[in-house]
Protein backbone atom coordinates (compact mmCIF):
# COMPACT_ATOMS: atom_id res chain seq x y z
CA UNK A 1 140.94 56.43 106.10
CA UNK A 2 142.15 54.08 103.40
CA UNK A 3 142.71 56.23 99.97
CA UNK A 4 143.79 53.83 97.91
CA UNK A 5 143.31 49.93 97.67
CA UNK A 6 146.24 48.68 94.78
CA UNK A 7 145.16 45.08 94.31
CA UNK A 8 147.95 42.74 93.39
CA UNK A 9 147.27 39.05 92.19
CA UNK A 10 150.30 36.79 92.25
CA UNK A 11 150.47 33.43 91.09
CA UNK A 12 153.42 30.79 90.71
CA UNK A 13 155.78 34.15 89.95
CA UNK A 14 158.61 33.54 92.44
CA UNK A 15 160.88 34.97 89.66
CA UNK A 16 159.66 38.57 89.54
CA UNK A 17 157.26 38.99 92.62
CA UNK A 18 160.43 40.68 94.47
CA UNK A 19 160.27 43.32 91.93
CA UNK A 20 156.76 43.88 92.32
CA UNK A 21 156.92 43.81 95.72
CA UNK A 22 160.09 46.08 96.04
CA UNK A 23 158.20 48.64 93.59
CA UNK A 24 154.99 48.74 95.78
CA UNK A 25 157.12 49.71 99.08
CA UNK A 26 158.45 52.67 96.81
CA UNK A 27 154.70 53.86 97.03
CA UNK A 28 154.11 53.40 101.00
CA UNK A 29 151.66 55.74 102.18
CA UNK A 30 149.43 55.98 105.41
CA UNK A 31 146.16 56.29 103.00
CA UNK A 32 147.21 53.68 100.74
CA UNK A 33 146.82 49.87 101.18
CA UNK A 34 148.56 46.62 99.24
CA UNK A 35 146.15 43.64 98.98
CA UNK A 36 147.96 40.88 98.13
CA UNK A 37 146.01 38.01 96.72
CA UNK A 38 148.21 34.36 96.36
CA UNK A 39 145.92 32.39 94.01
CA UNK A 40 146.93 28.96 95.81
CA UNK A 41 151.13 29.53 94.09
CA UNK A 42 152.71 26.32 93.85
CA UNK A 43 156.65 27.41 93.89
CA UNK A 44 158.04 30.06 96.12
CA UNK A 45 155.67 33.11 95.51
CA UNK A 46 153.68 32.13 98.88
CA UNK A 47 156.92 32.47 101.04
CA UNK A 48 157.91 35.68 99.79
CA UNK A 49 154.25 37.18 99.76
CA UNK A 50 154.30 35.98 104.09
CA UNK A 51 157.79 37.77 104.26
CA UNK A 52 155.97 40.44 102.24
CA UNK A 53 152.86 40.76 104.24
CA UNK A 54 155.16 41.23 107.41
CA UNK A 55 157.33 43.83 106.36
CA UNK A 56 155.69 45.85 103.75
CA UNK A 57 153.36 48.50 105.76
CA UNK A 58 149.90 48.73 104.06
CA UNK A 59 149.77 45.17 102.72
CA UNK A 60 147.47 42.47 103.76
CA UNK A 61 147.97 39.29 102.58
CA UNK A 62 144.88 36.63 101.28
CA UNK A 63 145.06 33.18 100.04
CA UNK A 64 143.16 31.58 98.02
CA UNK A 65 142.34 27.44 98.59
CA UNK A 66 141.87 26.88 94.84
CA UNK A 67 143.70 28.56 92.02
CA UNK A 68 140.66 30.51 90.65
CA UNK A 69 142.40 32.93 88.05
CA UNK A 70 143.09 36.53 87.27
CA UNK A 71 139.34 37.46 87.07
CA UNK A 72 138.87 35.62 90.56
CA UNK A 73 141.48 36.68 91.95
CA UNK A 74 141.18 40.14 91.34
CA UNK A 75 137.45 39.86 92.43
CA UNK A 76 138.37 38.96 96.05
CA UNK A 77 141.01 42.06 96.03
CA UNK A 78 137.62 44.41 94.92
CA UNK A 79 135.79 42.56 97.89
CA UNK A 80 138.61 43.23 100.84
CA UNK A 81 139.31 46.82 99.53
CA UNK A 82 138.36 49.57 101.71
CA UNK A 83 140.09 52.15 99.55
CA UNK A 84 137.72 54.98 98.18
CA UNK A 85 139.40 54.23 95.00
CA UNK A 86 140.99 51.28 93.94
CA UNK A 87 144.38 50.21 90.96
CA UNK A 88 145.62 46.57 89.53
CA UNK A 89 148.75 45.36 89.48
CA UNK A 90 149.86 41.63 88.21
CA UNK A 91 151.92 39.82 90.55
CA UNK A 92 155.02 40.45 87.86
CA UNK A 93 154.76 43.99 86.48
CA UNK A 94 155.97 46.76 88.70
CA UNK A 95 155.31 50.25 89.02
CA UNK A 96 157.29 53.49 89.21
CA UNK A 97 158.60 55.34 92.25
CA UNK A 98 155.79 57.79 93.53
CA UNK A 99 153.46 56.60 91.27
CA UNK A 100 150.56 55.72 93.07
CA UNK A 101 150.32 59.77 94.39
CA UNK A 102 150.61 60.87 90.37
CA UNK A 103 147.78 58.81 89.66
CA UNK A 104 145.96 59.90 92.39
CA UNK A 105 145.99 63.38 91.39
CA UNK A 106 143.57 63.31 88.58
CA UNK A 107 140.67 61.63 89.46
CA UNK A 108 140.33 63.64 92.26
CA UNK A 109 140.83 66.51 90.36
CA UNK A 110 138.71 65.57 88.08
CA UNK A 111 135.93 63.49 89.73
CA UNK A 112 134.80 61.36 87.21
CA UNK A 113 134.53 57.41 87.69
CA UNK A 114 137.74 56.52 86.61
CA UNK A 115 140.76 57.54 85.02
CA UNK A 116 142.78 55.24 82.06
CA UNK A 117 146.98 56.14 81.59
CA UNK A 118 149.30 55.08 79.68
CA UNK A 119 152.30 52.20 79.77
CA UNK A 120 155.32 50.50 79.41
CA UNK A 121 155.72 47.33 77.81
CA UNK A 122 158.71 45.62 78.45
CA UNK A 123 160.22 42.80 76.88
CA UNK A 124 163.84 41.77 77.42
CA UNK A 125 165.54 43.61 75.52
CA UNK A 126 163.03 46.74 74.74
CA UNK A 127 160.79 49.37 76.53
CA UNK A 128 157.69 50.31 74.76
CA UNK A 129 155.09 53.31 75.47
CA UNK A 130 151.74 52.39 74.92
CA UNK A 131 149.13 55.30 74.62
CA UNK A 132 145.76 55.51 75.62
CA UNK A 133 143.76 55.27 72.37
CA UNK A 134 142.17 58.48 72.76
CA UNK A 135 143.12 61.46 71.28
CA UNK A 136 141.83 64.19 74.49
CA UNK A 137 143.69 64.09 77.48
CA UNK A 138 142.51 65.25 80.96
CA UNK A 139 139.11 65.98 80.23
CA UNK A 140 136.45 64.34 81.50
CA UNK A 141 134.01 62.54 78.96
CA UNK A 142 131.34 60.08 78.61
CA UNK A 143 132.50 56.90 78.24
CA UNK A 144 130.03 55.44 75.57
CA UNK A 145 131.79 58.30 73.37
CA UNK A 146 134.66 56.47 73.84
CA UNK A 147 133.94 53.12 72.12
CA UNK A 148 133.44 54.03 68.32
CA UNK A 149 134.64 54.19 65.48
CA UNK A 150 134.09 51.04 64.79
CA UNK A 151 136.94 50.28 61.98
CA UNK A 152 139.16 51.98 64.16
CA UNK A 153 141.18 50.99 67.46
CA UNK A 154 139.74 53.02 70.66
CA UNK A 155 139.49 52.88 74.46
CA UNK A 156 137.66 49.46 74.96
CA UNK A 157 140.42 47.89 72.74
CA UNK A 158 143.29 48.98 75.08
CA UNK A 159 141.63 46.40 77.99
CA UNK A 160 144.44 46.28 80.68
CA UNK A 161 142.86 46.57 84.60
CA UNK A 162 146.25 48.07 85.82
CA UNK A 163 146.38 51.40 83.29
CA UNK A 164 143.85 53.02 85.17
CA UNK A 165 142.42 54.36 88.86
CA UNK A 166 138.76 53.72 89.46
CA UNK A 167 136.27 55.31 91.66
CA UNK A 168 134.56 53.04 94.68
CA UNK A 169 131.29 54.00 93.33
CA UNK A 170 132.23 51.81 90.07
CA UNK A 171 132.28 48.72 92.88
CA UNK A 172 129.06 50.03 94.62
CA UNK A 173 127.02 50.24 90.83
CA UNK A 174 128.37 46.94 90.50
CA UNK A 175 130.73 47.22 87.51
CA UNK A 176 134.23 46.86 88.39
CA UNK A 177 134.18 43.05 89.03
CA UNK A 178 135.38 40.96 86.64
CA UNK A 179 133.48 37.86 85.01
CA UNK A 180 134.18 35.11 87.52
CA UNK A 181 136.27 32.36 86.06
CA UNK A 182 137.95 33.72 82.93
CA UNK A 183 141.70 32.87 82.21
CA UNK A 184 142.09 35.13 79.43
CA UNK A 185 140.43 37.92 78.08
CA UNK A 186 138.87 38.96 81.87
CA UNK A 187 139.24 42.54 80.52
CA UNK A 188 137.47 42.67 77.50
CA UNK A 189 134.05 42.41 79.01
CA UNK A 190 135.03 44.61 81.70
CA UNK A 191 136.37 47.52 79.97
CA UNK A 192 132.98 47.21 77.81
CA UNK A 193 130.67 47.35 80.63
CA UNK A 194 132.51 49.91 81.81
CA UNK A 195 132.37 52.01 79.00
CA UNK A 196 128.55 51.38 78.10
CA UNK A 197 127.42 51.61 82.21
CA UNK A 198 129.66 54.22 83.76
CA UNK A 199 128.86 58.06 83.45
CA UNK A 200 132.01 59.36 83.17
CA UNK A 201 136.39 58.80 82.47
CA UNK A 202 139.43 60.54 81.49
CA UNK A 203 143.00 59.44 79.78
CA UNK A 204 145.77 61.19 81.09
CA UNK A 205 149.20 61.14 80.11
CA UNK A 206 150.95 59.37 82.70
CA UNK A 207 153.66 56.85 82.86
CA UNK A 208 154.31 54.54 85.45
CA UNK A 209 153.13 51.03 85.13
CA UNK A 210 155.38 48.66 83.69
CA UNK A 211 154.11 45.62 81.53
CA UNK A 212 156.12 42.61 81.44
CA UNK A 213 155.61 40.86 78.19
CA UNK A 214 156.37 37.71 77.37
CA UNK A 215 156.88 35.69 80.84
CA UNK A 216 157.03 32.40 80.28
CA UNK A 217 154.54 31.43 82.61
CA UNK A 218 151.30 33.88 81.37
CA UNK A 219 148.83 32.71 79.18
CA UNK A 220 149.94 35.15 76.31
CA UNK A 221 152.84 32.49 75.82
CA UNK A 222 150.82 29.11 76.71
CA UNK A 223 148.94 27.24 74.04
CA UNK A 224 146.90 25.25 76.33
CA UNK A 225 143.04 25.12 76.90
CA UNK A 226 142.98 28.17 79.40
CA UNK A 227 143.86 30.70 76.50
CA UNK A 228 140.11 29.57 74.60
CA UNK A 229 138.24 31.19 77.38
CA UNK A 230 138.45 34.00 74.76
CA UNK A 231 135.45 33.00 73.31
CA UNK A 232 133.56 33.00 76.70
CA UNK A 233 134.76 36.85 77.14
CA UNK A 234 134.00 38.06 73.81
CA UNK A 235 130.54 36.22 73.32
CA UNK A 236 129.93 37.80 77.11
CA UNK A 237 130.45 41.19 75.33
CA UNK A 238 128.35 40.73 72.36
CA UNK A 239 125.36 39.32 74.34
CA UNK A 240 125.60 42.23 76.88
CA UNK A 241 126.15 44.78 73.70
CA UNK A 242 123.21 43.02 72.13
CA UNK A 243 121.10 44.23 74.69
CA UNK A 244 122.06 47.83 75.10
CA UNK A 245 120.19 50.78 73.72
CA UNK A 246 122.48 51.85 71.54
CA UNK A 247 123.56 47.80 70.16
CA UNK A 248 122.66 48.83 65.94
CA UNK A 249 125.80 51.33 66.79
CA UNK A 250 127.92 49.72 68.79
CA UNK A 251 127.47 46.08 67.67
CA UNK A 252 129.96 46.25 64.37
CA UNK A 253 132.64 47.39 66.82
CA UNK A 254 131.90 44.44 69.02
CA UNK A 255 131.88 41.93 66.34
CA UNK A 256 135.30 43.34 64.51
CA UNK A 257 137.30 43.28 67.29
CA UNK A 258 135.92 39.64 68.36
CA UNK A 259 136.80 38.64 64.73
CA UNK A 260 140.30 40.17 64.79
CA UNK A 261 141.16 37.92 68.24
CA UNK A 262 140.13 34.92 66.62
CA UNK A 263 141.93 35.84 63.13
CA UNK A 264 145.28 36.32 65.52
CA UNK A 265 144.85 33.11 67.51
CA UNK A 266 143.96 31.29 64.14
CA UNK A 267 147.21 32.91 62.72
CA UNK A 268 149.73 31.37 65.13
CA UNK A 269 147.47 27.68 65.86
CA UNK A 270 150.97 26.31 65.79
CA UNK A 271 151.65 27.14 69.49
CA UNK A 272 148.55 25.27 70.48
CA UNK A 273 148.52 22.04 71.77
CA UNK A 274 146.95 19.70 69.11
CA UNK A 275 143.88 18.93 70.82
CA UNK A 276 143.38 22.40 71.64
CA UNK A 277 144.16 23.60 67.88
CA UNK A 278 140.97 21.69 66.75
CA UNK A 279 138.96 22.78 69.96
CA UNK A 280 140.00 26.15 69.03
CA UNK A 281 138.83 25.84 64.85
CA UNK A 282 135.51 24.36 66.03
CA UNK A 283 134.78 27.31 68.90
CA UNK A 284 135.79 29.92 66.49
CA UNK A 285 133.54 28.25 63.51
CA UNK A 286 130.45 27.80 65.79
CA UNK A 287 131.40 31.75 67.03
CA UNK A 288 131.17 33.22 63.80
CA UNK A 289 127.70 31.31 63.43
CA UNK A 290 125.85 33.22 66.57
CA UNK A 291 127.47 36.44 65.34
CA UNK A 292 124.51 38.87 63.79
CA UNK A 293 125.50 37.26 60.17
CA UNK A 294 125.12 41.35 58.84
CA UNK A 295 127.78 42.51 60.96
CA UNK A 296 129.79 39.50 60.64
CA UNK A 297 129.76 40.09 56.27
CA UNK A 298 130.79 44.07 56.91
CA UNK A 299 133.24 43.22 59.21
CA UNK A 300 134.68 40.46 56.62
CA UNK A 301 134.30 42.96 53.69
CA UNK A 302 136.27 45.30 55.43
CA UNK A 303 139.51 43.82 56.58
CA UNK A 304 142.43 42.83 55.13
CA UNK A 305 142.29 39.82 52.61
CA UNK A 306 144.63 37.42 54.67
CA UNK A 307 142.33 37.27 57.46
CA UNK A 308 138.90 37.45 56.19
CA UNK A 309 139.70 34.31 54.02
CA UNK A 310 140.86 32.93 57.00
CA UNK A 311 137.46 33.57 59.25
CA UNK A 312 135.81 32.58 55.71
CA UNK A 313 136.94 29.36 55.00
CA UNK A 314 136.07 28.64 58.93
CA UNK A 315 132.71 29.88 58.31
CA UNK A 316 131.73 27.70 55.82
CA UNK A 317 132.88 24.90 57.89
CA UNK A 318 130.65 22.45 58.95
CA UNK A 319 130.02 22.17 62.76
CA UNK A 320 128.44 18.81 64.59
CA UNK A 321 125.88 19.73 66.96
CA UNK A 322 126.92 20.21 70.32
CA UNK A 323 130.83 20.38 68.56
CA UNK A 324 131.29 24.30 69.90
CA UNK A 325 129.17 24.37 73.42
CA UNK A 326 130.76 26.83 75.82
């Protein structure tokens, strides 16, 4: 019987996928199984993932005919997993020796629908620990607890799939998958659903996933038209928030983080392409007009000058019709 399913998307990462793939054979186990998903790689990454797939006991290997992204990409892991719980990985992170057994330990022990840990960032030069934005550790809670206050930053703002174990019953209530599609942002509406639809979670202090920051190839550092599918993800979660029973309480939070991702991208237009720098002003200005306009003037009363003038001046802008569609 197949424990755990660790779902691994690579794509064009020929650079680092050895050290992914070296990590994940430091965390063989009979009960645990390596699903390897190539979203259609266009350098190397395919030939080492078939070496991979032959040598690496647990792993199966999938390919996909069409690059589909991260959300798609981890979607078809979630559909070939047989795991009775399942982990992320990206294709150029890497994880700890052992550490698929540590984070194990708690959600069985615990029994709640999934578990959230902690990380390390790492840039070239520096290693950062990055906490779980919750205060209680190793209890289990309700996960709608989880999402407020709103003017501060909590558990739906720290997004990342890969800090976290989750239960198979999260796949069977249909809220693990990701919104088919995305190229950036596939988290934010998922770690929302799952804290507004699951029944219950835990943050635990464990280390072992390491971030790599900064790759040249991920979308963090590319200024093309992938990165405004931003918008999609964070109009996804106010529509879905919208609707929930509790939306007068958990709305603000929705709309100030949305407004703080545009405010950052706004910040640094520079790296954008030109084309997409003006796609990006008019998707942002047409955003901040479907916004409930209430929530929108708190959030702008309450954060810091620089940036509300920013969203401002954008929000008086005016928009042709049919300028912002999605």
């Amino acid at each position: 019987m197949v424990k755990l399913s660790v779902i691994v998307p690579f794509y064009n990462v020929q650079q680092y996928a050895p050290d992914t793939l070296r990590s994940l054979r430091a965390n063989t186990r009979d009960d645990v199984e390596f699903i390897l998903v190539d979203d259609c790689s266009t350098d190397g990454t395919s030939d080492i993932l078939a070496r991979a797939a032959a040598e690496l006991p647990g792993a199966r290997l999938i390919r996909h005919e069409q690059n589909g992204g991260l959300a798609t990409a981890r979607n078809t892991g979630i559909d070939a997993a047989h795991g009775e719980f399942l982990t992320f990985l990206d294709g150029d992170d890497w994880v700890a020796p052992g550490y698929f057994p540590r984070l194990l330990a708690p959600i069985e022990e615990l029994g709640c629908d999934f578990v959230r840990t902690d990380h390390v960032q790492c840039t070239a030069r520096a290693r950062v620990v990055h906490r779980v934005p919750h205060g209680r550790r190793g209890v289990v809670m309700d996960p709608r607890g989880a999402i407020l206050p709103t003017d501060r930053t909590t558990s739906v703002d720290y997004a990342y799939a890969w800090a976290g174990i989750y239960h198979r019953r999260l796949v069977d209530a249909g809220l693990l998958h990701f919104t088919h599609g995305l190229r950036t942002a596939e988290d934010r509406p998922w770690i929302w659903r799952l804290h507004r639809e699951a029944e219950s979670f835990a943050a635990v202090g464990l280390l072992g996933v390491f971030y790599r920051r900064g790759v040249s190839s991920s979308l963090t550092q590319i200024g093309d038209v992938r990165q405004l599918d931003f918008i999609k993800a964070f109009d996804q979660v106010i529509e879905e928030t919208a609707r929930d029973r509790d939306s007068e309480q958990l709305l603000p939070k929705a709309v100030r983080t949305y407004c703080a991702i545009m405010a950052h991208h706004l910040g640094a237009v520079e790296r954008f392409e030109p084309h997409v720098a003006k796609q990006l002003r008019t998707l942002c200005a047409t955003a901040l007009k479907r916004l409930p306009q209430d929530a929108l003037n708190d959030t702008l009363n309450s954060m810091d000058s620089e940036r509300a003038s920013r969203l401002r001046r954008l929000r008086r802008r005016a928009v042709p019709a049919g300028a912002g569609a999605r």
